[in-house]
C-alpha atoms as a PDB file:
ATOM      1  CA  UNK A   1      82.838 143.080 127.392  1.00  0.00           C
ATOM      2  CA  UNK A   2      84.101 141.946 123.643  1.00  0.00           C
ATOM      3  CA  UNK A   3      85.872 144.764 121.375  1.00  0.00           C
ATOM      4  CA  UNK A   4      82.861 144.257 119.311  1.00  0.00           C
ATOM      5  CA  UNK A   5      80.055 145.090 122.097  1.00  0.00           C
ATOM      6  CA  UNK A   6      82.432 147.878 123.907  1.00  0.00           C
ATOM      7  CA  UNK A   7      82.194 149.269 119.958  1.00  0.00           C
ATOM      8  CA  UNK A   8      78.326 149.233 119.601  1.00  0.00           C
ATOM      9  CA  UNK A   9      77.863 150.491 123.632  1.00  0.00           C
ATOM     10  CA  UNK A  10      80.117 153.423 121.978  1.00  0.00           C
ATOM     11  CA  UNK A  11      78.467 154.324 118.558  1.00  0.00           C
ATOM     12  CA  UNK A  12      74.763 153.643 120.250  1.00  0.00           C
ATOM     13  CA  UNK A  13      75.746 156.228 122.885  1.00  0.00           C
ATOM     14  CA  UNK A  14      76.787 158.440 120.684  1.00  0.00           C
ATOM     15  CA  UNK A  15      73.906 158.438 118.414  1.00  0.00           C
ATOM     16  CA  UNK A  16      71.306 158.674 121.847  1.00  0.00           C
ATOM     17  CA  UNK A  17      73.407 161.780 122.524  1.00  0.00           C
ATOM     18  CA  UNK A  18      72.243 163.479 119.544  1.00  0.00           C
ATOM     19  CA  UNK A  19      68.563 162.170 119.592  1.00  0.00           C
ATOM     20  CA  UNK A  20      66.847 159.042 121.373  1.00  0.00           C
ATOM     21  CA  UNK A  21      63.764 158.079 120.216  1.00  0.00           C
ATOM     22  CA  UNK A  22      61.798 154.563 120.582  1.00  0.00           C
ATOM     23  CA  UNK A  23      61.557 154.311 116.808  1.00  0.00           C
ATOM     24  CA  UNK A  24      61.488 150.443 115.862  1.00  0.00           C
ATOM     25  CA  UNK A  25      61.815 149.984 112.292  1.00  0.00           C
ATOM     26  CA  UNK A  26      65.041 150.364 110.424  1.00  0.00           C
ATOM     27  CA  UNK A  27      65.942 150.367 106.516  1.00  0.00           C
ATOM     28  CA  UNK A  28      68.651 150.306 103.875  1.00  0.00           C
ATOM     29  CA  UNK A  29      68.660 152.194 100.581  1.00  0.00           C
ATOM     30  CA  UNK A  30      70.592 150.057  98.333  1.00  0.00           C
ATOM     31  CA  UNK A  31      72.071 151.401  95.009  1.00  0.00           C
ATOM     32  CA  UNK A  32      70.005 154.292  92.846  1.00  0.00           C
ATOM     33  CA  UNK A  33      67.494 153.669  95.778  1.00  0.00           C
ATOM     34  CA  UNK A  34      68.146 156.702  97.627  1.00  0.00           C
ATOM     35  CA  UNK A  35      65.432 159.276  97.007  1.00  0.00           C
ATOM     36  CA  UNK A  36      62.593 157.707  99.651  1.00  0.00           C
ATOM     37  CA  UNK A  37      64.657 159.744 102.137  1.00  0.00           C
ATOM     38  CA  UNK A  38      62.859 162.536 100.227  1.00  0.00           C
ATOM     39  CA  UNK A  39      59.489 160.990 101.426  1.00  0.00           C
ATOM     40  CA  UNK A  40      61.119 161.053 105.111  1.00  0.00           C
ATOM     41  CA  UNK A  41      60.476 164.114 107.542  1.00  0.00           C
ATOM     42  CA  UNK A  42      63.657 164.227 109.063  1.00  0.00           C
ATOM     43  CA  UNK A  43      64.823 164.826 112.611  1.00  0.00           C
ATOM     44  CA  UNK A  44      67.855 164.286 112.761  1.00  0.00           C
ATOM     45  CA  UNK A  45      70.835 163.104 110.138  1.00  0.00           C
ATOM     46  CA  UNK A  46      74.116 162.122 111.171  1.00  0.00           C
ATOM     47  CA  UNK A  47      77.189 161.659 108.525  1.00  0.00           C
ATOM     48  CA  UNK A  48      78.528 157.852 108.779  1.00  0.00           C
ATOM     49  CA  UNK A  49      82.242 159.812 109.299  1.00  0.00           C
ATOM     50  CA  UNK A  50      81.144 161.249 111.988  1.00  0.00           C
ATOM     51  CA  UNK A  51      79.808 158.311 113.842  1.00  0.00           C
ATOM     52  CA  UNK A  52      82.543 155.929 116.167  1.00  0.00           C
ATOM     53  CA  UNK A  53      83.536 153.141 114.551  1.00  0.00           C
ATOM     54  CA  UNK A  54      80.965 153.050 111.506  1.00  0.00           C
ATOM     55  CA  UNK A  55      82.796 152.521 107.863  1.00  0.00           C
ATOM     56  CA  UNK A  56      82.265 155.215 105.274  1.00  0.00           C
ATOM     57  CA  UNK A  57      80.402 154.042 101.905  1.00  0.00           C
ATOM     58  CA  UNK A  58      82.195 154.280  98.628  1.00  0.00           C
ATOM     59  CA  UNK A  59      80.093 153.518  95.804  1.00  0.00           C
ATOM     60  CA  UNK A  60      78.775 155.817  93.242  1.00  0.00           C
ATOM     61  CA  UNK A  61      74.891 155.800  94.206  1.00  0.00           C
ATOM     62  CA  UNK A  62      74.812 155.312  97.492  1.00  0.00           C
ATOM     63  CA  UNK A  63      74.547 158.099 100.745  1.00  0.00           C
ATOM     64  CA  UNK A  64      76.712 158.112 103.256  1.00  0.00           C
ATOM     65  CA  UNK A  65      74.173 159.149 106.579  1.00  0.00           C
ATOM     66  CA  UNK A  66      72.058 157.406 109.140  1.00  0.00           C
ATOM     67  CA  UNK A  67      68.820 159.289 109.705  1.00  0.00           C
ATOM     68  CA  UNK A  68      65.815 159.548 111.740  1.00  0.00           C
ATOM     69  CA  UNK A  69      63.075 160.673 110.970  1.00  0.00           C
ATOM     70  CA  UNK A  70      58.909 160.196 110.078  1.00  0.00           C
ATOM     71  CA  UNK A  71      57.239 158.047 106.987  1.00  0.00           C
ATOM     72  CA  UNK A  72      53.814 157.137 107.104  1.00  0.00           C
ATOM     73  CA  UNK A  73      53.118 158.163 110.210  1.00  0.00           C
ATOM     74  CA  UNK A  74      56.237 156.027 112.108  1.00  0.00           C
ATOM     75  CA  UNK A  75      59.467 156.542 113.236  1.00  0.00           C
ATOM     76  CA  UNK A  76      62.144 154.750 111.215  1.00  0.00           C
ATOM     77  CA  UNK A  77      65.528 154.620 111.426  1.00  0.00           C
ATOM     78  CA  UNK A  78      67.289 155.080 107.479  1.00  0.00           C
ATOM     79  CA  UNK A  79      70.245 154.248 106.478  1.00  0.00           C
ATOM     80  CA  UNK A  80      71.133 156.305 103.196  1.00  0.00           C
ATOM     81  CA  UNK A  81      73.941 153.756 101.958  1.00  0.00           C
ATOM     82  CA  UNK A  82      75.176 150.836 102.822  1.00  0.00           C
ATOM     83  CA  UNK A  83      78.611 148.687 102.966  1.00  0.00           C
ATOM     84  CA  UNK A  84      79.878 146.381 100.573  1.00  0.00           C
ATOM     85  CA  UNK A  85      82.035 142.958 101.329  1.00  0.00           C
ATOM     86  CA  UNK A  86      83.824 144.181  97.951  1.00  0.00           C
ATOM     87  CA  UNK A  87      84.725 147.601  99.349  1.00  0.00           C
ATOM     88  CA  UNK A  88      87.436 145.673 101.739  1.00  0.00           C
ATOM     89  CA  UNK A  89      85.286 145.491 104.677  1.00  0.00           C
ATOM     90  CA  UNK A  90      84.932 142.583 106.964  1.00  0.00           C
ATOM     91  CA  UNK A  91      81.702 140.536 107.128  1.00  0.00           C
ATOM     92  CA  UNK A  92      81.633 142.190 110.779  1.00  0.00           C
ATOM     93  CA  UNK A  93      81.946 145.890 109.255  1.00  0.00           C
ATOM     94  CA  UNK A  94      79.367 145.235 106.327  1.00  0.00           C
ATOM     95  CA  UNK A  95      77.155 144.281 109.089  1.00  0.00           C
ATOM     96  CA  UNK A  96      77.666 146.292 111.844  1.00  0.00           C
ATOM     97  CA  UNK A  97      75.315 149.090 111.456  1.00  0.00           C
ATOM     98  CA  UNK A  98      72.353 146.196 111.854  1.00  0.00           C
ATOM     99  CA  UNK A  99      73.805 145.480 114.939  1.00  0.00           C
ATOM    100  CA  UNK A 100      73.497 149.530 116.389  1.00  0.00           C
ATOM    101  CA  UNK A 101      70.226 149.331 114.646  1.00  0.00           C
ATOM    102  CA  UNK A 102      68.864 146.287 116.926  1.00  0.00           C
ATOM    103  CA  UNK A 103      70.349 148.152 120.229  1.00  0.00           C
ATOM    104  CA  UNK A 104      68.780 151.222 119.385  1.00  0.00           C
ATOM    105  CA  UNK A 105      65.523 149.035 119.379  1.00  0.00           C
ATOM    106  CA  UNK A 106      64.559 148.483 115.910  1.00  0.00           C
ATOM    107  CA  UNK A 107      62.669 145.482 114.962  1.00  0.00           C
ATOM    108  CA  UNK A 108      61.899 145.545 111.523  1.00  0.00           C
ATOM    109  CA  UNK A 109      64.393 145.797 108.946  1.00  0.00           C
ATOM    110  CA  UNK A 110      63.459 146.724 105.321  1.00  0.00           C
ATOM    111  CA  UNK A 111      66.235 146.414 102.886  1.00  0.00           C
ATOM    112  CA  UNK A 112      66.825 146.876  98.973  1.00  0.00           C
ATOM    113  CA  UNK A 113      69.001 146.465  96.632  1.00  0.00           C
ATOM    114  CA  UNK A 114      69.951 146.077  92.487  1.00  0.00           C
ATOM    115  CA  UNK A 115      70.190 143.051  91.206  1.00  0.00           C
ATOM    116  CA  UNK A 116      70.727 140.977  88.631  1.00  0.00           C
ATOM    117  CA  UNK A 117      67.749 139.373  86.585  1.00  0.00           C
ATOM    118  CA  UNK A 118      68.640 135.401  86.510  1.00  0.00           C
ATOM    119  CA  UNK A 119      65.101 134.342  85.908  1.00  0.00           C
ATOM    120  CA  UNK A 120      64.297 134.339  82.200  1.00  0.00           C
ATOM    121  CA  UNK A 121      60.833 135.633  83.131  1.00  0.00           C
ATOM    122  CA  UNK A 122      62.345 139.116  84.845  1.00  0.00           C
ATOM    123  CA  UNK A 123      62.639 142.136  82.587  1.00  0.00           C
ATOM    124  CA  UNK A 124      64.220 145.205  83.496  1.00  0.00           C
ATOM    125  CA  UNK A 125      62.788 147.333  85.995  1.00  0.00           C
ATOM    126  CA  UNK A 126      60.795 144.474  87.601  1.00  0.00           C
ATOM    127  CA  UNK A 127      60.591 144.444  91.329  1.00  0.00           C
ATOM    128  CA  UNK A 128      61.270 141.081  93.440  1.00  0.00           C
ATOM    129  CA  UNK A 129      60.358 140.720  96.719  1.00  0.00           C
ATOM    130  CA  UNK A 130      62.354 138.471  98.431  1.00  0.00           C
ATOM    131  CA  UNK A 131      61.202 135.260 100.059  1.00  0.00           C
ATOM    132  CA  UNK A 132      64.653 133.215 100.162  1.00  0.00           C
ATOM    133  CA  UNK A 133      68.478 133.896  99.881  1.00  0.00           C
ATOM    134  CA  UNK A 134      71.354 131.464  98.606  1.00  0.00           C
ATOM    135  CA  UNK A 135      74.375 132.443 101.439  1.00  0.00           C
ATOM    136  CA  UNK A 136      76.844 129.864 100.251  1.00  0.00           C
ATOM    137  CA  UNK A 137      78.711 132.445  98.102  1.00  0.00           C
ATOM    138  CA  UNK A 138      79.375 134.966 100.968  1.00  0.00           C
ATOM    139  CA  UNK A 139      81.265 135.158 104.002  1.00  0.00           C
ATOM    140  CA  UNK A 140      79.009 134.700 106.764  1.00  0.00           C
ATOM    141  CA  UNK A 141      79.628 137.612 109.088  1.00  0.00           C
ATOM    142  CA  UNK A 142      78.587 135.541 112.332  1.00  0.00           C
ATOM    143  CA  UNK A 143      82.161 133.664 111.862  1.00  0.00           C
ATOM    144  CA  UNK A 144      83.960 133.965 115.221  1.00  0.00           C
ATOM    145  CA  UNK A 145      83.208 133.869 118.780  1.00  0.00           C
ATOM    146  CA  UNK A 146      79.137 134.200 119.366  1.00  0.00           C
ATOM    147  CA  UNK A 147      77.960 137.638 121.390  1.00  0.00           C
ATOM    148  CA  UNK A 148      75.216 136.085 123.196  1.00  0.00           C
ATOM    149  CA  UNK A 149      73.658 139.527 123.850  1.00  0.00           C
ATOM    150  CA  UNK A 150      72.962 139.415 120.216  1.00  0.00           C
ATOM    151  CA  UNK A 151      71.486 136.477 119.191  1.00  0.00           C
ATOM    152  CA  UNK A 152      72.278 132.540 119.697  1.00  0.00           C
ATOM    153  CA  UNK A 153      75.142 130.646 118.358  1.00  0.00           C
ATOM    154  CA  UNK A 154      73.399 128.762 116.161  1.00  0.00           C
ATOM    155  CA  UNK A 155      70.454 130.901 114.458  1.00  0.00           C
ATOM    156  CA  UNK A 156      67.560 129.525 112.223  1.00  0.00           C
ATOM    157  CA  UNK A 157      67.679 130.800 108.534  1.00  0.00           C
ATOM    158  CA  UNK A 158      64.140 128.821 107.400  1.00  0.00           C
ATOM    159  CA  UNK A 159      62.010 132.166 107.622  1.00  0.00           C
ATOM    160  CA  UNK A 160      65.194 134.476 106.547  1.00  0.00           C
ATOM    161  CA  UNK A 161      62.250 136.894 105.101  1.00  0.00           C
ATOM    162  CA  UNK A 162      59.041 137.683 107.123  1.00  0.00           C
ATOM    163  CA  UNK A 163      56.190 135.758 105.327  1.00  0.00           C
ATOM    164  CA  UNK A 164      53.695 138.160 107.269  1.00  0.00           C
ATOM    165  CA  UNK A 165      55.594 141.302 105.638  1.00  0.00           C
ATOM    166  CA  UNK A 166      55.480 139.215 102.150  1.00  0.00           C
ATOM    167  CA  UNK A 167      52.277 138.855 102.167  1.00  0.00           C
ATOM    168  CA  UNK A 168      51.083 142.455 103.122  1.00  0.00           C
ATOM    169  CA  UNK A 169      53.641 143.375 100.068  1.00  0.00           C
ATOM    170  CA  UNK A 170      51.876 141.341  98.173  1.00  0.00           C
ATOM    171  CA  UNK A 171      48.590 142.793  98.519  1.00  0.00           C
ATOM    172  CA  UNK A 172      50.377 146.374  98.532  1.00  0.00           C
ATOM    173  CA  UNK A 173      50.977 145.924  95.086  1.00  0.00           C
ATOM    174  CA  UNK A 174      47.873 144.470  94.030  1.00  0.00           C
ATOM    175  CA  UNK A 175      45.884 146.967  95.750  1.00  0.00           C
ATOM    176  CA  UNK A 176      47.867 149.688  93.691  1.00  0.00           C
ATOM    177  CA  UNK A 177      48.644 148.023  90.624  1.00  0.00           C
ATOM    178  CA  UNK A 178      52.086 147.610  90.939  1.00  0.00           C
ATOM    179  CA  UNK A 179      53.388 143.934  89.164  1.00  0.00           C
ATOM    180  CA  UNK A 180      55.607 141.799  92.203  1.00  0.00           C
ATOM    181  CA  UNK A 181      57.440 139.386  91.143  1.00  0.00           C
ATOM    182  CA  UNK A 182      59.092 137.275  94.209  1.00  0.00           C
ATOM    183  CA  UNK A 183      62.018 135.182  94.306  1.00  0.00           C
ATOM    184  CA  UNK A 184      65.572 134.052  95.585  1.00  0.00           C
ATOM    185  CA  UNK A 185      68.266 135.776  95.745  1.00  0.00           C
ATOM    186  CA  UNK A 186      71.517 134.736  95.357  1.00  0.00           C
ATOM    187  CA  UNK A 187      74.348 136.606  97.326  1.00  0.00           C
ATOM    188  CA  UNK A 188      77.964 136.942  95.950  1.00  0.00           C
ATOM    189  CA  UNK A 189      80.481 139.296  96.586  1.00  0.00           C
ATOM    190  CA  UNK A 190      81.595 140.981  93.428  1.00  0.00           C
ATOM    191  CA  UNK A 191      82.732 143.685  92.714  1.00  0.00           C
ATOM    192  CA  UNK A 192      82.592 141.550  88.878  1.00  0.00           C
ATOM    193  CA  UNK A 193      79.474 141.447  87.274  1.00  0.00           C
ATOM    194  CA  UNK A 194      78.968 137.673  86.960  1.00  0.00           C
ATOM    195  CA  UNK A 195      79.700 135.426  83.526  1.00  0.00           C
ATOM    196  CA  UNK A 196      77.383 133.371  81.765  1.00  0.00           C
ATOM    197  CA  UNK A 197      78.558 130.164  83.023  1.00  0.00           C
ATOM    198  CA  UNK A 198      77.892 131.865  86.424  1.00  0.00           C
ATOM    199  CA  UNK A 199      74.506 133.027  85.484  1.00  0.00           C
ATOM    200  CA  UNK A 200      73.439 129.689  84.045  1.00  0.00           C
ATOM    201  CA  UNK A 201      75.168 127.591  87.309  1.00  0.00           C
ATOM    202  CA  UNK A 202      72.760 130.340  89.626  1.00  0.00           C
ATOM    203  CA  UNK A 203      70.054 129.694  87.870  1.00  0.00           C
ATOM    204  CA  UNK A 204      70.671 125.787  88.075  1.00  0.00           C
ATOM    205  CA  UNK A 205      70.878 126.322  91.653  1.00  0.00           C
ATOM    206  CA  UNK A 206      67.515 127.786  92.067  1.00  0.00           C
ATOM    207  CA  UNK A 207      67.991 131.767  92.231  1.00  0.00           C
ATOM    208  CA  UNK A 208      66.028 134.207  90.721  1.00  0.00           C
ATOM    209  CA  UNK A 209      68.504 137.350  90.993  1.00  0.00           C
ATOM    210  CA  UNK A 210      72.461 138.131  91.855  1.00  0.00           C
ATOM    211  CA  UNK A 211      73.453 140.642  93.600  1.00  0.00           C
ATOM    212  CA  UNK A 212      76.390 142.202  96.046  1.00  0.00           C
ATOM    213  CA  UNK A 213      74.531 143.045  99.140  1.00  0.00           C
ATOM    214  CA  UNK A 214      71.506 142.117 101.360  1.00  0.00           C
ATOM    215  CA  UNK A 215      72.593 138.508 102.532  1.00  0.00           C
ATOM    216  CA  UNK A 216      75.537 139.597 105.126  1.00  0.00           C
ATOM    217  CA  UNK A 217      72.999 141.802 106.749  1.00  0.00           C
ATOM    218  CA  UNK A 218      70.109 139.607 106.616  1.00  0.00           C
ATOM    219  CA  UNK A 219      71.640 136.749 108.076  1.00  0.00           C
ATOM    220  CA  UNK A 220      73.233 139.272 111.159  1.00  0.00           C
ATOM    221  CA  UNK A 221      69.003 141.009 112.077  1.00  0.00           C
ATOM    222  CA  UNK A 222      67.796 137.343 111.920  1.00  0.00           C
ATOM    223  CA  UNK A 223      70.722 136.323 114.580  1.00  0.00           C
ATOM    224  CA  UNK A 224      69.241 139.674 116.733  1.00  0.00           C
ATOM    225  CA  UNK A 225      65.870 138.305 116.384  1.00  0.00           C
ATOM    226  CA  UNK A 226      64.580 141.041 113.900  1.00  0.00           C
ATOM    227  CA  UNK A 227      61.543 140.462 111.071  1.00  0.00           C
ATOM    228  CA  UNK A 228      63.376 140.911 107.895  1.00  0.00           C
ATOM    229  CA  UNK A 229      61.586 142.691 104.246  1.00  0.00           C
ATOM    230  CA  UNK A 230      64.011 142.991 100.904  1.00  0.00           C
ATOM    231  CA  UNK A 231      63.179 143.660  97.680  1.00  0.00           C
ATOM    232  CA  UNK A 232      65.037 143.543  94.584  1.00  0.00           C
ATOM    233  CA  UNK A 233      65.293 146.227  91.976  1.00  0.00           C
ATOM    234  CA  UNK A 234      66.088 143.783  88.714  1.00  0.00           C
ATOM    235  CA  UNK A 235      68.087 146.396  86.976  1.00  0.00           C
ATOM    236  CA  UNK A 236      70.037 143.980  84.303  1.00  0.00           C
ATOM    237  CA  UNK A 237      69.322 140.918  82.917  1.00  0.00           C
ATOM    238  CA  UNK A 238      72.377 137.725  82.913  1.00  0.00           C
ATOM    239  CA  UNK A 239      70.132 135.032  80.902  1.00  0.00           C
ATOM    240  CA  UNK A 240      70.105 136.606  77.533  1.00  0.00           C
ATOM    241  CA  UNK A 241      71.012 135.964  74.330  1.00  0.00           C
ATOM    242  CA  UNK A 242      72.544 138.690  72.887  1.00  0.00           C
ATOM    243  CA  UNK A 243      76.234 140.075  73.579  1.00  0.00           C
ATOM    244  CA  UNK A 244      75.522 142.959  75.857  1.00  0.00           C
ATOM    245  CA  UNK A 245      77.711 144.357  78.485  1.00  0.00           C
ATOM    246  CA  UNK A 246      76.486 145.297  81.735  1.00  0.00           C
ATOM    247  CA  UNK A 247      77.578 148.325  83.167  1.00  0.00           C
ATOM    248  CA  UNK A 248      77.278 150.338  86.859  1.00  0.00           C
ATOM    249  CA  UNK A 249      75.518 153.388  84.928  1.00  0.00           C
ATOM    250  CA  UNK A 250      72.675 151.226  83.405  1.00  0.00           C
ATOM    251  CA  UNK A 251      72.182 149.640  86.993  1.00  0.00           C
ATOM    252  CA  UNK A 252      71.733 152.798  88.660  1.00  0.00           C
ATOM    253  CA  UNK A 253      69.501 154.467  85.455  1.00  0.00           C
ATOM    254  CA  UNK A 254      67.019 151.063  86.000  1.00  0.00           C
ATOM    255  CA  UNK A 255      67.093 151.247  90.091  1.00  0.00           C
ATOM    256  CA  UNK A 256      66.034 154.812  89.349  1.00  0.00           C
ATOM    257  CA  UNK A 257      63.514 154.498  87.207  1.00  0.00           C
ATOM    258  CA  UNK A 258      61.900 151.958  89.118  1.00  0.00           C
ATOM    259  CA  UNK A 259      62.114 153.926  92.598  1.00  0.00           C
ATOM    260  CA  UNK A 260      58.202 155.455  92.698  1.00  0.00           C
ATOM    261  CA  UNK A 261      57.107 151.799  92.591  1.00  0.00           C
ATOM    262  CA  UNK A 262      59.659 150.845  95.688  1.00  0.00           C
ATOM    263  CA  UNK A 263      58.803 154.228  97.503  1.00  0.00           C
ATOM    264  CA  UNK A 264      54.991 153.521  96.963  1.00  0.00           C
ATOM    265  CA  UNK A 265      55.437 149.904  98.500  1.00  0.00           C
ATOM    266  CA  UNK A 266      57.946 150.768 101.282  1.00  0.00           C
ATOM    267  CA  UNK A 267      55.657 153.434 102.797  1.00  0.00           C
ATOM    268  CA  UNK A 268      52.410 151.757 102.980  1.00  0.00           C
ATOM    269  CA  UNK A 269      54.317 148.684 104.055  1.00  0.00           C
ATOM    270  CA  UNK A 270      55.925 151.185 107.100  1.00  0.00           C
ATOM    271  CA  UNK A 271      52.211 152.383 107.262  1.00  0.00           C
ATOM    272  CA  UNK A 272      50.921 148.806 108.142  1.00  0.00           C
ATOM    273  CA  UNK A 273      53.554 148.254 111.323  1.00  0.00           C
END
């Protein structure tokens, strides 16, 4: 076997030592997003440093454990934190937790994340669901010699989000009053905020909201064959007119104040598996 798969026969064994369990849905807490593991009974949590061969997240606002546990009546997987391209890691490090995830049998991946507003229509606080991604700014972590006992060589990206799990997200929100908006999102790797002239030529391409996460690990549970659900917490706005500056503080303030809606919409979307 490949470094990479000895690796992931390692860190999956070691996580079936402390609990197995035929759970089959998987998500990532992005930044401020952290407190639906409150809404999780949980079985079992296991500190990233303690885990072979998984990085260790940095980042103000994000956890550092992978837990099991109960939400809405199913067995999920939850990563509380995830990796950053701009923390140093490789493509293959930002993503490798998906990987354990899809050999510990998970199926459905729910991710979300802060983002930048790029649409003039989004206001703070607005949720997007995403329905498309812009990759062309990121490293894609599939670079390298194909594991065929993950995926193909060449995956299809023309469904990158479920359009089933859309939908039911869609009528989530409608049937509790809670305003979607849904969009592209544009991957990049930061750790900048972006400039104007960056704002404007993302918008020009066709994306909706910016942000420093998501893509990498998107593009790695499509190549395992996984249904894919992201949302977007639009926690700062880069089409305005006046001379604001955007910092990490307000980002996490706005993810947090918008985290009932999120939790609401992530558990009866878990709920409808």
């Amino acid at each position: 076997m490949s470094v990479l798969m000895n690796q992931l026969a390692e860190t999956t064994a070691f996580i079936k030592q402390k609990i197995n369990t035929d759970a089959s849905v998987g998500i990532i807490l992005g930044s401020g997003l952290g407190n639906l593991a409150n809404e999780i009974t949980i079985d079992c949590s296991i500190p990233y440093s303690e885990i072979p061969h998984f990085p260790v997240s940095t980042v103000e606002g994000h956890g550092g454990s992978l837990m099991l546990g109960e939400l809405s009546g199913k067995k999920v997987w939850v990563m509380s934190g995830r990796f950053h391209y701009y923390e140093g890691y490789t493509p293959q490090q930002v993503t490798y937790p998906v990987r354990v995830m899809h050999l510990l049998g998970v199926k459905t991946l729910l991710l979300s994340n802060a983002a930048g507003g790029v649409n003039p229509a989004f206001s703070v606080g607005d949720l997007m669901v995403i329905t498309d991604h812009i990759s062309m700014f990121v490293v894609n972590p599939l670079l390298g010699k194909n594991e065929d006992a993950l995926g193909t060589r060449f995956p299809d990206m023309s469904e990158p989000y479920s359009k089933v799990l859309v939908a039911k997200a869609m009528q989530i929100a409608a049937d509790n009053g809670i305003q979607l908006k849904q969009g592209v999102y544009t991957g990049v790797t930061g750790p900048t905020f972006e400039t104007r002239a960056e704002y404007k030529m993302i918008h020009a391409l066709g994306g909706d909201a910016v942000g420093m996460s998501t893509v990498q690990e998107n593009i790695v549970a499509v190549h395992c064959g996984m249904q894919v659900f992201a949302t977007s917490v639009i926690t700062d706005l880069g089409i305005r007119e006046e001379e604001n500056v955007i910092t990490h503080e307000e980002v996490l303030q706005a993810a947090k104040e918008a985290e009932p809606k999120l939790t609401l919409l992530f558990k009866a979307l878990v709920a409808g598996l």
